[in-house]
Each structure stands twice: as C-alpha cells, then as structure tokens.
C-alpha atoms as a PDB file:
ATOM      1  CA  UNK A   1     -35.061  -3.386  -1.465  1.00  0.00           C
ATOM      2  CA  UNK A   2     -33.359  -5.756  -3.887  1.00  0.00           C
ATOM      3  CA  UNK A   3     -29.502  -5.596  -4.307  1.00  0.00           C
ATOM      4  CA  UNK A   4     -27.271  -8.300  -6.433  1.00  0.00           C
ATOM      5  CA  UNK A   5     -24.033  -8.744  -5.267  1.00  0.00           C
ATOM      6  CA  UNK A   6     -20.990  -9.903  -6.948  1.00  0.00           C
ATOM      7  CA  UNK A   7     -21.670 -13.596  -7.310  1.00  0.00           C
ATOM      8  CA  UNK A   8     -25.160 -12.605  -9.368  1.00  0.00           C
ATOM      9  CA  UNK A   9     -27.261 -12.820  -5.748  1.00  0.00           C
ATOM     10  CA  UNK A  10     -30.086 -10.608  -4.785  1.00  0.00           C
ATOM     11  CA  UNK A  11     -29.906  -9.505  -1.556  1.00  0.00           C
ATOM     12  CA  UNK A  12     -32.465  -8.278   0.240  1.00  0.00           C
ATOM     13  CA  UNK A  13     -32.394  -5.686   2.698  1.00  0.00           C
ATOM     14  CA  UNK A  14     -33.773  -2.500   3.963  1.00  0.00           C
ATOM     15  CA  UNK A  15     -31.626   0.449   2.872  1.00  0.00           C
ATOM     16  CA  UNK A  16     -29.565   2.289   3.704  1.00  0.00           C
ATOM     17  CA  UNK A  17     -27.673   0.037   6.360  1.00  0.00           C
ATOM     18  CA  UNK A  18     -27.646   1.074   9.587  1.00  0.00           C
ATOM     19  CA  UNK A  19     -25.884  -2.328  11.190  1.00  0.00           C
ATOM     20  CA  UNK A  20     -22.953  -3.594   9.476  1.00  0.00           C
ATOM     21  CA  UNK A  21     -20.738  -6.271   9.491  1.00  0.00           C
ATOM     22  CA  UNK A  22     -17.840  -6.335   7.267  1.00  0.00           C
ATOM     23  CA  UNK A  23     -15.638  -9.536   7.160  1.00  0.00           C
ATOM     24  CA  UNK A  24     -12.973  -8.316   4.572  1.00  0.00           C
ATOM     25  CA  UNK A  25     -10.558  -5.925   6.037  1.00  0.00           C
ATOM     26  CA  UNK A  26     -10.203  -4.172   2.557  1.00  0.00           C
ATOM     27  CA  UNK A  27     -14.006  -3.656   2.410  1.00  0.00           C
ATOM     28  CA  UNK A  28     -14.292  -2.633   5.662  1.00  0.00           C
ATOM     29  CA  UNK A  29     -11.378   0.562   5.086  1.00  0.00           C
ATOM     30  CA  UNK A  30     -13.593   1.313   2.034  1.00  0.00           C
ATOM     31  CA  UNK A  31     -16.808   1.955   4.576  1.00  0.00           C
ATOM     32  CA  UNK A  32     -14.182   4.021   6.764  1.00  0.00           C
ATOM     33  CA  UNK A  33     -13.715   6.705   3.655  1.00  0.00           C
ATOM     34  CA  UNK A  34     -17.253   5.941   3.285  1.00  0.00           C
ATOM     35  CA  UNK A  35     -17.920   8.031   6.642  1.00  0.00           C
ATOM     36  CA  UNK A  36     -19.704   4.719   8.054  1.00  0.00           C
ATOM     37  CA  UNK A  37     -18.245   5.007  11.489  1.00  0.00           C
ATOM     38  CA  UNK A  38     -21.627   4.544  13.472  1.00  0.00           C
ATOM     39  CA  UNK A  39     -23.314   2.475  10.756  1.00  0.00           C
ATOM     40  CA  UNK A  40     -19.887  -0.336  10.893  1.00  0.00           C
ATOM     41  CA  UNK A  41     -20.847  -2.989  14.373  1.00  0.00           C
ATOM     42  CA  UNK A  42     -18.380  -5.456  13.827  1.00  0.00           C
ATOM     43  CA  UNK A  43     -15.259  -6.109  12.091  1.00  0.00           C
ATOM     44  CA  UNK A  44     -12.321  -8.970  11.754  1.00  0.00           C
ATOM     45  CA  UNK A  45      -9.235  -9.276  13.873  1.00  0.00           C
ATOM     46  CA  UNK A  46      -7.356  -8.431  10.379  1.00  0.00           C
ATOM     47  CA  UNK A  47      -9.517  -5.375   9.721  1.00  0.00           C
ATOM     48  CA  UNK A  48      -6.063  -3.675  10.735  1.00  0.00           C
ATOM     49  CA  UNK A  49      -6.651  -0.257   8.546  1.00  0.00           C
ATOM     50  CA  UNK A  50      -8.452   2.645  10.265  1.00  0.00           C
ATOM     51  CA  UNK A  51      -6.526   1.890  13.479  1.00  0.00           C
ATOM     52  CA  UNK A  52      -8.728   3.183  15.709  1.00  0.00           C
ATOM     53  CA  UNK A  53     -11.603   0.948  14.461  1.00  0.00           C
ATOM     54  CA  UNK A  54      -9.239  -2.076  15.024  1.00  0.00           C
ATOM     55  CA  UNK A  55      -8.978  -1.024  18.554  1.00  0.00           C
ATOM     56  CA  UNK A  56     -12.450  -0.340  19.293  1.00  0.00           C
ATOM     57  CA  UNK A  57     -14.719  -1.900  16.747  1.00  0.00           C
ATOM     58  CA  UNK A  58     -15.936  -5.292  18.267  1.00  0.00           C
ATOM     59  CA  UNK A  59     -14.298  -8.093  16.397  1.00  0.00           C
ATOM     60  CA  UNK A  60     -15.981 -11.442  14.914  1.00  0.00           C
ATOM     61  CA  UNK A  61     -12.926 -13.517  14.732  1.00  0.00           C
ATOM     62  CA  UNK A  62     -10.623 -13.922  11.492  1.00  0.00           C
ATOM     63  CA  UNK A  63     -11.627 -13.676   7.677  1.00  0.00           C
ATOM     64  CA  UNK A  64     -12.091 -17.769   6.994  1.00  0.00           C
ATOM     65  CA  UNK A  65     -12.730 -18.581  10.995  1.00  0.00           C
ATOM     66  CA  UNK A  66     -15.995 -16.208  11.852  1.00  0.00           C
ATOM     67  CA  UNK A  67     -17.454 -15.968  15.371  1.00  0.00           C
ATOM     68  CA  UNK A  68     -20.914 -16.716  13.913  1.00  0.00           C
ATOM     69  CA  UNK A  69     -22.448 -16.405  17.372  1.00  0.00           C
ATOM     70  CA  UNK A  70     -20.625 -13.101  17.776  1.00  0.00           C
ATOM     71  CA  UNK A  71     -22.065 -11.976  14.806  1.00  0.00           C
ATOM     72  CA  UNK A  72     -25.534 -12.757  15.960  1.00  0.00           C
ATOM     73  CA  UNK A  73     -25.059 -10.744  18.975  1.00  0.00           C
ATOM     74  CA  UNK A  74     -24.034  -7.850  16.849  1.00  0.00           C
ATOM     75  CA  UNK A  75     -27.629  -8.371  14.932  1.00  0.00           C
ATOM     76  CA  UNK A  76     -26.627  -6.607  11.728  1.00  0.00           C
ATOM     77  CA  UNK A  77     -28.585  -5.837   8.844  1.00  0.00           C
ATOM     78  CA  UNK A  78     -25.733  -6.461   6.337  1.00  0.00           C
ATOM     79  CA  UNK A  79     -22.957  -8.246   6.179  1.00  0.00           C
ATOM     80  CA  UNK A  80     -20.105  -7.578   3.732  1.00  0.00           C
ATOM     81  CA  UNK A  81     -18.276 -10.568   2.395  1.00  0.00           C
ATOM     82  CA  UNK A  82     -15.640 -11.921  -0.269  1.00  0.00           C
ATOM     83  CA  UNK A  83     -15.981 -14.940  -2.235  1.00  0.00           C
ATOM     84  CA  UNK A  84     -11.541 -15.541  -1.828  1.00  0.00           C
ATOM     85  CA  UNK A  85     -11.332 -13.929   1.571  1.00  0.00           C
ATOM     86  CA  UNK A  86     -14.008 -15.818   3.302  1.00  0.00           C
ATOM     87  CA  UNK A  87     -15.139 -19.416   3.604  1.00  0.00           C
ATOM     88  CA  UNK A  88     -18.708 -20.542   1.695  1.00  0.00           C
ATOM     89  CA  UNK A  89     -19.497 -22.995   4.728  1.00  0.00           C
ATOM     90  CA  UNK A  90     -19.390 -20.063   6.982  1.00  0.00           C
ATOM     91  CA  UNK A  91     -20.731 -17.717   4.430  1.00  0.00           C
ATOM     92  CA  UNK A  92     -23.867 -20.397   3.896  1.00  0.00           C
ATOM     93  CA  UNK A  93     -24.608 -20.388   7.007  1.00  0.00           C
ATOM     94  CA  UNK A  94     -24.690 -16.474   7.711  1.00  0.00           C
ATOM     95  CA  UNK A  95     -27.023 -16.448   4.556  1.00  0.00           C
ATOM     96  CA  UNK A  96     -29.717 -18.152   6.525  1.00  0.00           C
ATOM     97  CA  UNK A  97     -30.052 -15.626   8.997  1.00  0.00           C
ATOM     98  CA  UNK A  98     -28.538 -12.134   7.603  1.00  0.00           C
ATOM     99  CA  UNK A  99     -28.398 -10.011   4.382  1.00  0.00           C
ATOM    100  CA  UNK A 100     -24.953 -10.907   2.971  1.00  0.00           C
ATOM    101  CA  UNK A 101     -23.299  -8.886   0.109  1.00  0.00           C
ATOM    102  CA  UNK A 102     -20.336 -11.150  -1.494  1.00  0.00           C
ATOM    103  CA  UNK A 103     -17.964  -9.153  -3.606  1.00  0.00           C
ATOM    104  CA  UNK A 104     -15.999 -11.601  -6.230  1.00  0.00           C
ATOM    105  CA  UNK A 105     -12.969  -9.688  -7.498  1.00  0.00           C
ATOM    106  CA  UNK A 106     -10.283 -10.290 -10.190  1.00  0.00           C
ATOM    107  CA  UNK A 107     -10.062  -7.320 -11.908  1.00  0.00           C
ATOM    108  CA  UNK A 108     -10.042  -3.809 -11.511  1.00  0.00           C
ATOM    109  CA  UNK A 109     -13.066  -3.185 -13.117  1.00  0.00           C
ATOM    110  CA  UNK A 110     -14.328  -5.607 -10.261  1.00  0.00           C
ATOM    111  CA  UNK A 111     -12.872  -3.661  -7.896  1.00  0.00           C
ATOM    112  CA  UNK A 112     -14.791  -0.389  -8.763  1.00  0.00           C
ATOM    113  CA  UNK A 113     -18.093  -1.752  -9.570  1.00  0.00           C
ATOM    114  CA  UNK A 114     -17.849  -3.415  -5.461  1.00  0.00           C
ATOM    115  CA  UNK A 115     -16.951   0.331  -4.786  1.00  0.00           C
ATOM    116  CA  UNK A 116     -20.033   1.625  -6.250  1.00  0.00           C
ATOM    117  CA  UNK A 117     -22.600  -1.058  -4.972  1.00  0.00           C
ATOM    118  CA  UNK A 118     -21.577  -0.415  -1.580  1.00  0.00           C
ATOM    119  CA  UNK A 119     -22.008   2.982  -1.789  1.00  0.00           C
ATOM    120  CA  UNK A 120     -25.598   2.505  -3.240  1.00  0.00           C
ATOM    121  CA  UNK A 121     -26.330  -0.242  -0.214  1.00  0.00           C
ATOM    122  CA  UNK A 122     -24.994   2.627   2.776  1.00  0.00           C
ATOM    123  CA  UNK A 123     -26.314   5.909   1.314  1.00  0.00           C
ATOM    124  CA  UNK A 124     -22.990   6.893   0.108  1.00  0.00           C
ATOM    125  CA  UNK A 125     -23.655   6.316  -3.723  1.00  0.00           C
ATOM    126  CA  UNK A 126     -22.374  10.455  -4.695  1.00  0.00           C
ATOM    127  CA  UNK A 127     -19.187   9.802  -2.165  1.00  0.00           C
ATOM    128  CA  UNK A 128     -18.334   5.875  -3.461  1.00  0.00           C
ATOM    129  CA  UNK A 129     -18.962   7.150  -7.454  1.00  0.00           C
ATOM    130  CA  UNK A 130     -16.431  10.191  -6.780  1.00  0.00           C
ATOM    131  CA  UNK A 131     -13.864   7.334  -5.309  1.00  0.00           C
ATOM    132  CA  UNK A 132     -14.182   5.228  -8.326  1.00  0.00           C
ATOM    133  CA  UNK A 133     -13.487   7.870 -10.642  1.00  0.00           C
ATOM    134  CA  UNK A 134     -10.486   9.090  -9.154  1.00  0.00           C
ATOM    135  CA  UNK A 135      -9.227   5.332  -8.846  1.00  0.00           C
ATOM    136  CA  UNK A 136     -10.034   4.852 -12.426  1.00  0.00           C
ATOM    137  CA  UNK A 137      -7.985   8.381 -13.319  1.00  0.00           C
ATOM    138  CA  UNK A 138      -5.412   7.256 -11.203  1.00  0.00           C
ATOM    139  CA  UNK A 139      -4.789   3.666 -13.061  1.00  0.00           C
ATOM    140  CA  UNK A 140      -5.254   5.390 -16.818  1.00  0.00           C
ATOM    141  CA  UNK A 141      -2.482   7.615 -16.421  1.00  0.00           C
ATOM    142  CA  UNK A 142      -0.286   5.002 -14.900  1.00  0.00           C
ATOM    143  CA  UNK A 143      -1.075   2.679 -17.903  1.00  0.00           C
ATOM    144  CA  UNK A 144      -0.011   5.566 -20.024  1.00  0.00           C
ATOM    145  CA  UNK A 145       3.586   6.132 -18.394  1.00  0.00           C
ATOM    146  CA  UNK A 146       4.857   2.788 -17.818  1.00  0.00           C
ATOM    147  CA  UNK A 147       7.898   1.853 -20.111  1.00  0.00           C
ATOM    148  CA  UNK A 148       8.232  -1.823 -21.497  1.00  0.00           C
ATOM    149  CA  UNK A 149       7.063  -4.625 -19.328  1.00  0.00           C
ATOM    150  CA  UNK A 150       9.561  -6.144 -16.278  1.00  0.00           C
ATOM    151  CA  UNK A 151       8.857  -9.969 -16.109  1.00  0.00           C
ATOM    152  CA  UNK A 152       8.480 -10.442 -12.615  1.00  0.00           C
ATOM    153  CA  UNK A 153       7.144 -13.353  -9.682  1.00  0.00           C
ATOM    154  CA  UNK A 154       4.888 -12.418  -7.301  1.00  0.00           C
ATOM    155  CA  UNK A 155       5.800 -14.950  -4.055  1.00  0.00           C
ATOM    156  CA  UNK A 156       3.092 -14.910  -1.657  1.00  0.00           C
ATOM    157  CA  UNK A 157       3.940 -17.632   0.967  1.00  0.00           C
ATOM    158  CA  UNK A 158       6.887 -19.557   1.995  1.00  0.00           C
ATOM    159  CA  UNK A 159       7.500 -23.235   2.656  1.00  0.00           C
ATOM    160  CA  UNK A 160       5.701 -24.109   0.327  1.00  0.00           C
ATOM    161  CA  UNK A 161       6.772 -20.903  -2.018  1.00  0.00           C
ATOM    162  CA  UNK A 162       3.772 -19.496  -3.483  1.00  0.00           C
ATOM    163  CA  UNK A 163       2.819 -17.128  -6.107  1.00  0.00           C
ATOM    164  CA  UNK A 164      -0.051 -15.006  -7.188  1.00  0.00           C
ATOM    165  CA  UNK A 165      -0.706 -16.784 -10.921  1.00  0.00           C
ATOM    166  CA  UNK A 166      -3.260 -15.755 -13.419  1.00  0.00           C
ATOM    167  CA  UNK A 167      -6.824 -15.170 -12.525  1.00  0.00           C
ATOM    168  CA  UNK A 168      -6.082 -13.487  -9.457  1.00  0.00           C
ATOM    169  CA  UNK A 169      -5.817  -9.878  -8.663  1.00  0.00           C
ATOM    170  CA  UNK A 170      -2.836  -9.117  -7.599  1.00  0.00           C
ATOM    171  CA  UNK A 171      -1.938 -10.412 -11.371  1.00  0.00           C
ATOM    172  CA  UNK A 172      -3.942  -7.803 -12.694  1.00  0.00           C
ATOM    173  CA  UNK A 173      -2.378  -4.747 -10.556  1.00  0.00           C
ATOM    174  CA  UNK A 174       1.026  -6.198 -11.980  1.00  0.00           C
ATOM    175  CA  UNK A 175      -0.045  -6.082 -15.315  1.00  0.00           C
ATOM    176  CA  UNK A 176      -0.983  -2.257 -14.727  1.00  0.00           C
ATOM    177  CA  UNK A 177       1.293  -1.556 -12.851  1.00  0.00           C
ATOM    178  CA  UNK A 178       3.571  -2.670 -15.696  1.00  0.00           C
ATOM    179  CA  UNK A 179       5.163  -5.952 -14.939  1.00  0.00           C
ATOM    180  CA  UNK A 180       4.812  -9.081 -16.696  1.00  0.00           C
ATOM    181  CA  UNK A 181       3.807 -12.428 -14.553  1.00  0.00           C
ATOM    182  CA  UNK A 182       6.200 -15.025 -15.334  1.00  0.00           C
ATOM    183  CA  UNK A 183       3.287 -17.647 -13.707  1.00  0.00           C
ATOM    184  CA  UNK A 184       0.675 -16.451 -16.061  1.00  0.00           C
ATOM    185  CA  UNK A 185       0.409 -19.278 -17.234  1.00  0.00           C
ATOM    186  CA  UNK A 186      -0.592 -20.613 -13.902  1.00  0.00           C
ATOM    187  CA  UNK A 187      -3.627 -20.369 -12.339  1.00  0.00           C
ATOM    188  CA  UNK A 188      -4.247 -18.272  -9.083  1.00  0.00           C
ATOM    189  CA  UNK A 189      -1.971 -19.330  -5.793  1.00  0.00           C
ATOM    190  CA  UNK A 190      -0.038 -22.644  -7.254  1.00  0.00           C
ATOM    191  CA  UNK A 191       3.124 -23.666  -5.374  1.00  0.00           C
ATOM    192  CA  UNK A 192       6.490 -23.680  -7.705  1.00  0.00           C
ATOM    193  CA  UNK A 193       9.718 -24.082  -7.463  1.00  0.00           C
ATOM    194  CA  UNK A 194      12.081 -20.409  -7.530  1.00  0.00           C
ATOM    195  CA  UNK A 195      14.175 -22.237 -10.406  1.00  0.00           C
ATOM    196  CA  UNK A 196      11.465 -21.378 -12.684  1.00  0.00           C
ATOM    197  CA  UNK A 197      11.671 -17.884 -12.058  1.00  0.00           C
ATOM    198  CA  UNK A 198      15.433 -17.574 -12.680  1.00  0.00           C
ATOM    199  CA  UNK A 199      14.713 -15.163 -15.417  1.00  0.00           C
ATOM    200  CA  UNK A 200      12.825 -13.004 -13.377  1.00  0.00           C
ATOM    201  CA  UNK A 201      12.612 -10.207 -10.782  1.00  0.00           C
ATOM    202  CA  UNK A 202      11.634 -11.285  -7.348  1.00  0.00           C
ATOM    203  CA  UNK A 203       9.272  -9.875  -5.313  1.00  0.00           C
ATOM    204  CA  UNK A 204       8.085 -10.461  -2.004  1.00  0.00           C
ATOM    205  CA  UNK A 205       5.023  -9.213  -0.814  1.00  0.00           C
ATOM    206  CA  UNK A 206       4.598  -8.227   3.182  1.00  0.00           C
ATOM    207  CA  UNK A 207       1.303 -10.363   3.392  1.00  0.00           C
ATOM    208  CA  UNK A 208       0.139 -12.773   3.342  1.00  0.00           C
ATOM    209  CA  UNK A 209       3.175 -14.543   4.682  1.00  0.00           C
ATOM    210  CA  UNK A 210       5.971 -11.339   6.075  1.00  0.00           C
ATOM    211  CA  UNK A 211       8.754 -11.856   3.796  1.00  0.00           C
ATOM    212  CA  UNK A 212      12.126 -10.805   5.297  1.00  0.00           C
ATOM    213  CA  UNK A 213      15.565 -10.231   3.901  1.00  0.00           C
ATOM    214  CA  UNK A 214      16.224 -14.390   5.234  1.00  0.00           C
ATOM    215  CA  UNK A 215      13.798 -15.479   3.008  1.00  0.00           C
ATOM    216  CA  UNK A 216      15.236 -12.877   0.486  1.00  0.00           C
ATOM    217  CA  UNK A 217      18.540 -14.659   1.204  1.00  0.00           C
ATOM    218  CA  UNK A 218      16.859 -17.936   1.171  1.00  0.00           C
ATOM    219  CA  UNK A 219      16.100 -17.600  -2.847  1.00  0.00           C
ATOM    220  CA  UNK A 220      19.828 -16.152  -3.192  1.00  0.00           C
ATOM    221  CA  UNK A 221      21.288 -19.592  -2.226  1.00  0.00           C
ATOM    222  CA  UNK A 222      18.243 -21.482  -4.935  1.00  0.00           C
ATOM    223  CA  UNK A 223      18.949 -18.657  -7.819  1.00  0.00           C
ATOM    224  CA  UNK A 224      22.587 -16.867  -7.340  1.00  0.00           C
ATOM    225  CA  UNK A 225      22.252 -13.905  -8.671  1.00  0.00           C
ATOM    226  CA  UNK A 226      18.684 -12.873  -9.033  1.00  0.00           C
ATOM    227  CA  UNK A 227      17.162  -9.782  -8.478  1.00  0.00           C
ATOM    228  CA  UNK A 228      15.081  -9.405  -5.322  1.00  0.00           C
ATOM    229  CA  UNK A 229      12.470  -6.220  -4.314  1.00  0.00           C
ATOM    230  CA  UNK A 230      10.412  -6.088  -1.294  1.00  0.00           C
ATOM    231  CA  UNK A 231       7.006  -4.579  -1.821  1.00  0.00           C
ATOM    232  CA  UNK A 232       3.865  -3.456  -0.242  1.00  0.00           C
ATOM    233  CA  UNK A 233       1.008  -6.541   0.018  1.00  0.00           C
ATOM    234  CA  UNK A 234      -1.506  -3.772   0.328  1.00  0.00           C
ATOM    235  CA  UNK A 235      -1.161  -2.001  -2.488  1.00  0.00           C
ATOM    236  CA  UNK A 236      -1.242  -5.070  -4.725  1.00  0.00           C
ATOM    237  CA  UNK A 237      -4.187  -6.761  -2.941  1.00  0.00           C
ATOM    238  CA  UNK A 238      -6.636  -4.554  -0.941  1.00  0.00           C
ATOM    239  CA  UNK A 239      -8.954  -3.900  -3.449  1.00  0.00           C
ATOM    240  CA  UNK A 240     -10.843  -0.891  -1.663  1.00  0.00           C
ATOM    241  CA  UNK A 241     -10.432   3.214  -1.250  1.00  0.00           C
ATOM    242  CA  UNK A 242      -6.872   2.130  -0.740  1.00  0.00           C
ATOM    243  CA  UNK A 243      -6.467   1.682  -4.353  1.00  0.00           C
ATOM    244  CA  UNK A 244      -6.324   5.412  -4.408  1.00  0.00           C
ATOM    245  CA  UNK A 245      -3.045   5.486  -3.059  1.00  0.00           C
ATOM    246  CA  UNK A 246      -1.474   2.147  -5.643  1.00  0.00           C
ATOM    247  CA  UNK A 247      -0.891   4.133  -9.075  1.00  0.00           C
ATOM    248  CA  UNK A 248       1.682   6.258  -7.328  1.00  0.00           C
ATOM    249  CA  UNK A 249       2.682   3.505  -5.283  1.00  0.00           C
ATOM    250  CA  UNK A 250       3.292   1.039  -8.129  1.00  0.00           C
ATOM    251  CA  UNK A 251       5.281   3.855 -10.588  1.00  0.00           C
ATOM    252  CA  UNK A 252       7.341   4.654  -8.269  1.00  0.00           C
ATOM    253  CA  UNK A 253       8.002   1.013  -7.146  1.00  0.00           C
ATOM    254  CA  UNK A 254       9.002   0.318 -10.810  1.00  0.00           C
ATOM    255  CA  UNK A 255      11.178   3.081 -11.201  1.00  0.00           C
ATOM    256  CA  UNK A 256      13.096   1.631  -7.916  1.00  0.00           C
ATOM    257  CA  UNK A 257      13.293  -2.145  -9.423  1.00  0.00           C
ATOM    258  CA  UNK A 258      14.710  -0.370 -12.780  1.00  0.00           C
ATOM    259  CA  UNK A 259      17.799   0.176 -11.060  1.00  0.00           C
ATOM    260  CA  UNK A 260      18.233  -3.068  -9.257  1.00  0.00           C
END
C-alpha cells in the first residue's frame, strides 16, 4: 500500500505495521495510546514517556544522532520520523533501505492530521480518529474561555537565549492557549537579547534546555522587574496523544500568570 506522509511523500509499505521504529519521542507516546506495544521495536534515548518502554524498548541512539546500524538490526517495516526533530542526512539515508513516514508540524491542524495517518498506517484508524476529536474539543473550548491576550516570550535555550518565534509550534499552542508572542515577528528558534522582551511575561520552558530559578534570576539582573513563569516544555511542544492533557494544562497555566 501507498501512504503520503507529511512532507507530500508516498510511502510504501505493507499495512498494518507490525515492526516499528519511531525516532520522535512525541510520536512514539502517540503509538503507546495507540495500544502498539508489540508492534513498537525500537525507540530513542529521549523517547522518555511511557516509562516502561524507555526502560525496555531497545534504543537507536538520540533524535538528530541515529544508530543507523542499530536500526538495521531491528529490521522494521516503518519508521516514524519528524522533519524538525530529526536530521535529513540521516533521514536520507534510512529512506534507502526502510519505509519512512516524516510528519512536518506547525500547527495544530498538523498535529491531528499526523494523529490520524498513523492510525490508518498501524490499524488503529477508529482509536487515532476518536483521539483527534477529543484533542480538537479540547482546544475549541479553550479558545472560547481565554480572556484578552498576555504578550509573552517563549525562551527555549540559554547562552545563547533562545526563543520559539513564528512558524513554529510551540507559537501556535501560545496563541491558543491565549498568549501573544512578542517574537512573532521572528522566525522559528532566533537568538535575542531579553531587553527586547522587557514588556513581556517570561517564560521558561523545562526542555529543551532545563530552565531553573538561576537562569530565572539570571534575566532579573538583564530586566529588573519582569515577570517570570516556569512552564511545562511538554505541553507546549509534544505534538502527540499528549495534547489531550494541554487545554487544561494551558488555562490553568494562564490563570496562574494572571496573578503574577
């Protein structure tokens, strides 16, 4: 059978899956709600979320430094992939030999429609549809409650400080969630200096890079003054069943920053 994945692809493949490979630890929680615990062969050392497949699942190294040979051992006949998360040299090369799905996601409405192809390419199609529904639900009503927007920055790394810009992701759950990106007007992970966010609330996300209250104190010294929450990387990035849990998540996160 012929699939097309994200980046306009087709993918050939027999289906369902029975030997998969996912490289993107969002992805591969999605195949864990999925029920695709003997189907799943391999997963990344950052494929942290269901625990016990992090502890027993072999691993094929980290998101952007594959163990192709690994891989190869594991034989699988898919491989689940991102366009950000993943590197194209490494992704070129897996091409060659295995079925690869890529997944290319900005948007919410990316989000669900990688939520529904995988559940047409394992057999879960009835179980992935439900999932997008209720994840859909979930963001409408938020949309609906949220009071006036809170112009916010989004730092995702420090030394260099980073932010998550437009034409990312995250940008888009902070839009739904009811915030307002003060780096819109950048594009995607730029580094900037804090000063231009002196009119904004802070936050700082607990991946990539672990924020802690030194950085937190860090930007206190550059902008006296300022405003400064601590939120959950996850919720604003993993773009897979776990975005069942983020409207909840992100309304009550905004009615905690209202009172900062």
């Amino acid at each position: 059978m012929v699939f097309f994945d994200q980046l306009g692809r087709a993918v050939e493949m027999d289906a369902p899956a029975k030997r998969i490979v996912s490289v993107v630890p969002s992805q591969t929680e999605l195949l864990y709600h999925l029920g695709l615990e003997q189907e799943v062969a391999g997963i990344t050392k950052f494929c942290i979320h269901p625990a016990s497949w992090h502890l027993d699942k072999p691993r094929v190294g980290g998101t952007k430094r594959l163990n192709i040979e690994q891989i190869r051992r594991l034989a699988p006949d898919l491989i689940l992939a991102n366009r950000e998360e993943n590197t194209r040299e490494e992704l070129t090369v897996l091409m060659k030999e295995f079925p690869v799905w890529v997944s290319d996601i900005k948007r919410l409405e990316d989000a669900l429609d990688m939520i529904r192809s995988v559940g047409r390419i394992t057999a879960r199609e009835e179980k992935a549809n439900q999932m997008a529904r209720e994840i859909a639900s979930g963001f409408s009503s938020l949309e609906e409650s949220v009071n006036p927007p809170l112009k916010v920055a989004y730092f995702i790394w420090h030394a260099p400080w980073m932010v998550a810009a437009h034409d990312t992701f995250i940008d888009d759950m902070l839009r739904r969630a009811g915030f307002t990106n003060c780096f819109g007007h950048l594009s995607r992970y730029p580094e900037v200096n804090p000063l231009e966010a002196k009119d904004a609330l802070l936050l700082l996300s607990s991946e990539p890079f672990p924020f802690k209250e030194k950085h937190a104190d860090a930007l206190r010294d550059i902008l006296p003054g300022c405003h400064i929450g601590f939120v959950d990387g996850e919720l604003f990035s993993w773009y897979g069943s776990r975005l069942l849990e983020a409207p909840a998540y992100f309304r009550k996160l905004r009615q905690e920053l209202e009172s900062l």
